[in-house]
N, C-alpha and C. Protein backbone atom coordinates (compact mmCIF):
# COMPACT_ATOMS: atom_id res chain seq x y z
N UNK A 1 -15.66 -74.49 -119.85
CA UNK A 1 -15.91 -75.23 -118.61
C UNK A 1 -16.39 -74.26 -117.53
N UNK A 2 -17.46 -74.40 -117.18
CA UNK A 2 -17.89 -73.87 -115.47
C UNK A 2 -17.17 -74.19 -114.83
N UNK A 3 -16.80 -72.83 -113.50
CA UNK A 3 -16.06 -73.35 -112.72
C UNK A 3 -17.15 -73.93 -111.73
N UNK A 4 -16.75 -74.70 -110.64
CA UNK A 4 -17.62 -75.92 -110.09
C UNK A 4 -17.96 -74.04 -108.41
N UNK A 5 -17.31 -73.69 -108.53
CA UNK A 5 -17.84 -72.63 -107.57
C UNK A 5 -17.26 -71.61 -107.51
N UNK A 6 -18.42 -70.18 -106.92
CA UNK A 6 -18.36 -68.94 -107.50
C UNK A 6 -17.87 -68.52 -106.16
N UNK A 7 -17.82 -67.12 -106.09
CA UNK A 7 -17.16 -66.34 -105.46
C UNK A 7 -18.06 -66.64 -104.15
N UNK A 8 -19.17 -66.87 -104.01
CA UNK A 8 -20.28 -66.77 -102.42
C UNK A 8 -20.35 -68.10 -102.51
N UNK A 9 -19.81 -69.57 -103.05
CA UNK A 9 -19.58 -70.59 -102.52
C UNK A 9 -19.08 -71.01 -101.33
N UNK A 10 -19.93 -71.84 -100.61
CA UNK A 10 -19.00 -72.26 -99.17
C UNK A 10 -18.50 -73.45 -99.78
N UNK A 11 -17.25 -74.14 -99.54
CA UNK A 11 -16.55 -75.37 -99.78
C UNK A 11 -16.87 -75.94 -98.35
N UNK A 12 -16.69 -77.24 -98.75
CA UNK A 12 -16.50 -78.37 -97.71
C UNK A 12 -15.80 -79.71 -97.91
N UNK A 13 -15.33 -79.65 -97.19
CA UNK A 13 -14.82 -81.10 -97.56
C UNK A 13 -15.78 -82.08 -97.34
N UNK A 14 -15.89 -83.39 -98.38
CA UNK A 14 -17.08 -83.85 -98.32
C UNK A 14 -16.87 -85.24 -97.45
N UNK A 15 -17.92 -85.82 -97.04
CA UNK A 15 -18.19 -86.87 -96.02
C UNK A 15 -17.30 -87.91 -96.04
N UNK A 16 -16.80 -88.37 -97.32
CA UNK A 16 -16.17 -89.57 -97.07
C UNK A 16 -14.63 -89.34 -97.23
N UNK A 17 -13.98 -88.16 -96.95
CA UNK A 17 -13.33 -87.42 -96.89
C UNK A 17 -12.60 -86.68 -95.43
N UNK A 18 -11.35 -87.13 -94.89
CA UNK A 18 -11.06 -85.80 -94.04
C UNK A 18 -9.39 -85.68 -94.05
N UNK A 19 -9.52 -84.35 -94.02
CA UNK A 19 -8.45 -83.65 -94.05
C UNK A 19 -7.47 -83.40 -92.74
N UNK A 20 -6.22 -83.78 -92.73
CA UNK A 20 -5.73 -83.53 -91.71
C UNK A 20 -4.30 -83.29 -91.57
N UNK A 21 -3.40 -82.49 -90.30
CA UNK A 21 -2.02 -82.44 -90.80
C UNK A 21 -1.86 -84.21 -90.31
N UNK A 22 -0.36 -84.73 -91.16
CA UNK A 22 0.38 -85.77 -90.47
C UNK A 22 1.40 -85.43 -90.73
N UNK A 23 1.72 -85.70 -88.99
CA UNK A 23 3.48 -85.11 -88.93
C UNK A 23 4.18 -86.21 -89.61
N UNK A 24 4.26 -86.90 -89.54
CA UNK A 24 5.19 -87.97 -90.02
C UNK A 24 5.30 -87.71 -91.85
N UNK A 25 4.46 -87.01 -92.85
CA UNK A 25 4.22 -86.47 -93.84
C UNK A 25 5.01 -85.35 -93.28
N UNK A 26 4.87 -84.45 -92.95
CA UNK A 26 4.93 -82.86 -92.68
C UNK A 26 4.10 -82.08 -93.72
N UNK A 27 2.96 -82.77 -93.62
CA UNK A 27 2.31 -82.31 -94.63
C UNK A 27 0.73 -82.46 -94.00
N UNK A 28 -0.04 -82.10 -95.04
CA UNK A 28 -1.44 -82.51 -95.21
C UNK A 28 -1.84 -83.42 -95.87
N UNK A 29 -2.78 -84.47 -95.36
CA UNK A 29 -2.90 -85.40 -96.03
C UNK A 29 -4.71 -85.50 -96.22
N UNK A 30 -5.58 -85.93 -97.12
CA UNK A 30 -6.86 -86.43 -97.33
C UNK A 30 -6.55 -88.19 -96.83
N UNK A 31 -7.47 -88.52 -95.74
CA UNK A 31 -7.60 -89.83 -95.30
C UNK A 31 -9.33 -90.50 -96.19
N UNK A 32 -9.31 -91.28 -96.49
CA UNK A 32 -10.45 -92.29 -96.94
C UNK A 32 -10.11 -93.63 -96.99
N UNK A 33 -11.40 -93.80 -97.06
CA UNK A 33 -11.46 -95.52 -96.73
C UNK A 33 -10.55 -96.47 -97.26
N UNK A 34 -10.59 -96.04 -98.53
CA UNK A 34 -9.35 -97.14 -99.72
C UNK A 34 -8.18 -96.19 -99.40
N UNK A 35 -7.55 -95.42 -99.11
CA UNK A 35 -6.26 -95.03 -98.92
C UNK A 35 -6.22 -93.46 -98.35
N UNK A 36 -4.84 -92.71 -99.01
CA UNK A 36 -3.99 -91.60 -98.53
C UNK A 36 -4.30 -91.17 -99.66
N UNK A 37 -4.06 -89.68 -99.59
CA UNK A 37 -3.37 -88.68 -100.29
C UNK A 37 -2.65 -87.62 -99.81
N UNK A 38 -1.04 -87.60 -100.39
CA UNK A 38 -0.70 -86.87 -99.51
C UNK A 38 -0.43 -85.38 -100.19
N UNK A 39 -0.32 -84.13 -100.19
CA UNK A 39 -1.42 -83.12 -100.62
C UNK A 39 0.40 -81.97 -100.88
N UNK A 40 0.42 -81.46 -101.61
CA UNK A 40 1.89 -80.23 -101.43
C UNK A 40 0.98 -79.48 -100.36
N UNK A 41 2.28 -78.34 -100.27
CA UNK A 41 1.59 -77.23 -99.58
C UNK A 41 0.79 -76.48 -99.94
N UNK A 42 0.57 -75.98 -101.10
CA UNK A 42 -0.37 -75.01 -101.69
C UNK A 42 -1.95 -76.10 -101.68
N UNK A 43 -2.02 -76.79 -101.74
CA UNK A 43 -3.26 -78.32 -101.77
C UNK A 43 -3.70 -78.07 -99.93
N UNK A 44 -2.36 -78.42 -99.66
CA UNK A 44 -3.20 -78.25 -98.00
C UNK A 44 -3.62 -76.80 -97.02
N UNK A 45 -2.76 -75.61 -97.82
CA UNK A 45 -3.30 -74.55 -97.51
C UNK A 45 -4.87 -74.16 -97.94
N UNK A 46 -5.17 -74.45 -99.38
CA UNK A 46 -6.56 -74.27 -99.78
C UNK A 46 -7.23 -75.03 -99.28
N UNK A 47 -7.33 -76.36 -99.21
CA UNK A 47 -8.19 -77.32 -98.57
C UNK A 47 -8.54 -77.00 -97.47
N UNK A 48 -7.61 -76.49 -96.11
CA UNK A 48 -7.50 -76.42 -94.74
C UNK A 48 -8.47 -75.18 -94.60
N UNK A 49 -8.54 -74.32 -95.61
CA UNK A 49 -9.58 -73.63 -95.77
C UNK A 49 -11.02 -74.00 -95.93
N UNK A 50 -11.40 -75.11 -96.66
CA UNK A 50 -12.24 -75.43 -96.95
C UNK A 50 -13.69 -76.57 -96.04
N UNK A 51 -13.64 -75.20 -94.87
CA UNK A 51 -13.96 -75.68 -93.90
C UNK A 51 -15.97 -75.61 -93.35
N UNK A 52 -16.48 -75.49 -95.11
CA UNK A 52 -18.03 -74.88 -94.48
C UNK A 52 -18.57 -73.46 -94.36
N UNK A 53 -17.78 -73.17 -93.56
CA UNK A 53 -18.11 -71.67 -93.18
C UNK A 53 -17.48 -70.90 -93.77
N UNK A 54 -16.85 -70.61 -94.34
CA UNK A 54 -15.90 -69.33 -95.43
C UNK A 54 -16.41 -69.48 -97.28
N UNK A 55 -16.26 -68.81 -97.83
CA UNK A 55 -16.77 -68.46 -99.10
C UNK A 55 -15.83 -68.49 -99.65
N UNK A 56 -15.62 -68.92 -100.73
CA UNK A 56 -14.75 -69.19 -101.64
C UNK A 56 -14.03 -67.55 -102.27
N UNK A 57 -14.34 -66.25 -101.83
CA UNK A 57 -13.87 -65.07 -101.44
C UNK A 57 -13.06 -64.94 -100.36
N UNK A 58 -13.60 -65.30 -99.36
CA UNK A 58 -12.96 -65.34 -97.96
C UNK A 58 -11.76 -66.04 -97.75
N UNK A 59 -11.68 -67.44 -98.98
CA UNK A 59 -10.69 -68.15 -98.37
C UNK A 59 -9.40 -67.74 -99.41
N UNK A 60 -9.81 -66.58 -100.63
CA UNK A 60 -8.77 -66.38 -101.66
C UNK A 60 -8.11 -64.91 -100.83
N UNK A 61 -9.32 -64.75 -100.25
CA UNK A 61 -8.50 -62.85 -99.31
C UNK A 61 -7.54 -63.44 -98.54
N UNK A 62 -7.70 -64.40 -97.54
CA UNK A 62 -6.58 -65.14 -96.42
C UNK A 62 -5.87 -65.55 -97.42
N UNK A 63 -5.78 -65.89 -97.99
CA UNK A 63 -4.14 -66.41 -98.79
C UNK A 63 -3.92 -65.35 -99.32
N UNK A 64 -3.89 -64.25 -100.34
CA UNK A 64 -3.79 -63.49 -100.75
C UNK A 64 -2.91 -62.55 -100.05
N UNK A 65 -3.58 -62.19 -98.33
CA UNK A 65 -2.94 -62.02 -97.35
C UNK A 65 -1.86 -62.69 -96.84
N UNK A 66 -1.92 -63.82 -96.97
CA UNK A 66 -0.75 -64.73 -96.10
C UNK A 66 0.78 -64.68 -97.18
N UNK A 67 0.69 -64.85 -98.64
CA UNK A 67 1.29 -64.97 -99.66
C UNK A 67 1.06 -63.67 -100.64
N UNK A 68 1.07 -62.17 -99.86
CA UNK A 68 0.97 -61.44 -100.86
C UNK A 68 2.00 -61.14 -102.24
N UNK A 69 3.19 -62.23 -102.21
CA UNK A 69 4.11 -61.78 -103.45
C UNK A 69 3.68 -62.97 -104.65
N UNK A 70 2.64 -63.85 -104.64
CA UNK A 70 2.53 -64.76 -105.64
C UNK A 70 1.56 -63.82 -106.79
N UNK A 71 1.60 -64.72 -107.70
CA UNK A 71 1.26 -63.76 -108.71
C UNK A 71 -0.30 -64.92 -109.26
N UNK A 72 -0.88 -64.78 -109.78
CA UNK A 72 -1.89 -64.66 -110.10
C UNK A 72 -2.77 -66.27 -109.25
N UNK A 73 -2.85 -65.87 -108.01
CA UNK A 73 -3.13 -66.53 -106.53
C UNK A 73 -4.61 -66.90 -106.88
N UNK A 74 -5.23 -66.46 -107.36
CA UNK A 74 -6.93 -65.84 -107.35
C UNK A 74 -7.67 -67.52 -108.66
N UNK A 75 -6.35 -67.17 -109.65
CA UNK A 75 -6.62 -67.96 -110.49
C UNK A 75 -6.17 -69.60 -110.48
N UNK A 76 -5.12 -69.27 -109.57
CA UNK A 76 -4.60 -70.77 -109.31
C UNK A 76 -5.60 -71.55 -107.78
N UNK A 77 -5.91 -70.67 -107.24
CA UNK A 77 -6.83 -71.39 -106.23
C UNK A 77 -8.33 -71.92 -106.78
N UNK A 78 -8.88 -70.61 -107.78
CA UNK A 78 -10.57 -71.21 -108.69
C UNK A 78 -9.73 -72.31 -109.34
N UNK A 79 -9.03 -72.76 -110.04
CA UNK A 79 -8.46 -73.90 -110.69
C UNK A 79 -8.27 -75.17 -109.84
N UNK A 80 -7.79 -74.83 -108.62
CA UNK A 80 -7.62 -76.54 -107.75
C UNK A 80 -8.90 -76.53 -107.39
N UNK A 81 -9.78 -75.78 -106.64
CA UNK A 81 -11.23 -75.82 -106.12
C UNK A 81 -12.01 -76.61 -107.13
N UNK A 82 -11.92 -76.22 -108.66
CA UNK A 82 -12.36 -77.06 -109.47
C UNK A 82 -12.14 -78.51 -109.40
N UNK A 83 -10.44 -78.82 -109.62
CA UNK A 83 -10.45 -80.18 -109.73
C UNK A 83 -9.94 -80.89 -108.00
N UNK A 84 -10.57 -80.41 -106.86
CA UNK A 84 -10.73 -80.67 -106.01
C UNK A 84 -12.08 -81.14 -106.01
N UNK A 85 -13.19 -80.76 -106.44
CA UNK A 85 -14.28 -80.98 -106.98
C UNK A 85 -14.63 -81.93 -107.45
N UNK A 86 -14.05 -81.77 -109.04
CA UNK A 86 -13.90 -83.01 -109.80
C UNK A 86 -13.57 -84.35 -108.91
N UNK A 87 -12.40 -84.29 -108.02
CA UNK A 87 -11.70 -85.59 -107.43
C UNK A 87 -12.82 -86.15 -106.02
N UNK A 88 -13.59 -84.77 -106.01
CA UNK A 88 -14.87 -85.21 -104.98
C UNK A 88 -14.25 -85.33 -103.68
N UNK A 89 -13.36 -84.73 -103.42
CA UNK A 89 -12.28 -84.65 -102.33
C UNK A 89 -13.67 -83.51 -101.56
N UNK A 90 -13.98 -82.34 -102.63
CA UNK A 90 -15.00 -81.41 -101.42
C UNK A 90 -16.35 -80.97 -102.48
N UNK A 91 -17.36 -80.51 -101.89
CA UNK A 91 -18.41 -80.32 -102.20
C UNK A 91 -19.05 -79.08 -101.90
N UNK A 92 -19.92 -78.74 -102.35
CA UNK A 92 -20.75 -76.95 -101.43
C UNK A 92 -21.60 -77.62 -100.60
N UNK A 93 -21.04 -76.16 -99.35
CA UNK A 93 -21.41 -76.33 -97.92
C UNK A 93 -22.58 -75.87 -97.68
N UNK A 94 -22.88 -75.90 -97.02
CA UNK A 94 -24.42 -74.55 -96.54
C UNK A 94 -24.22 -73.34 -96.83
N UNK A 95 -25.09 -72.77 -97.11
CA UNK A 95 -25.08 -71.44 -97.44
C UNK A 95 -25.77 -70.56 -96.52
């Protein structure tokens, strides 16, 4: 399987799509037209990243940084980006 984006990928969250905290969640949630999703923390830390402007490098160094005792961080973030993808939750941004 290809992963759906490489290291100089910009993510975005895509149009029919937005991301946001809700307190009443204490969480992050994806809002769309037919419903909710409400997201763990590791879902809304990567996503909240996935803002256009950062590279799919950029947004694994900030966590990497933020969570330096997890262990293989690099591989579990290319893995949700994928099926964040797949779920069409986000798309590539401008480059």
């Amino acid at each position: 399987m290809t992963p759906a984006f490489g290291p100089d990928d910009v993510p975005a969250m895509a149009r029919t799509f937005r991301l946001q905290w809700e307190e009443a969640q204490a969480s992050y949630v994806i809002l769309y037209p037919e419903g909710m999703v409400k997201l763990n923390p590791a879902a809304g830390e990567i996503l909240s990243r996935c803002d256009g402007e950062r590279t799919v490098s950029a947004i694994i160094d900030d966590l990497e940084q933020k969570f330096p005792d997890t262990d293989a961080l690099r591989d579990d973030i290319m893995n949700f980006l994928s099926i964040a993808y797949e779920q069409q939750w986000i798309q590539h941004g401008p480059t």
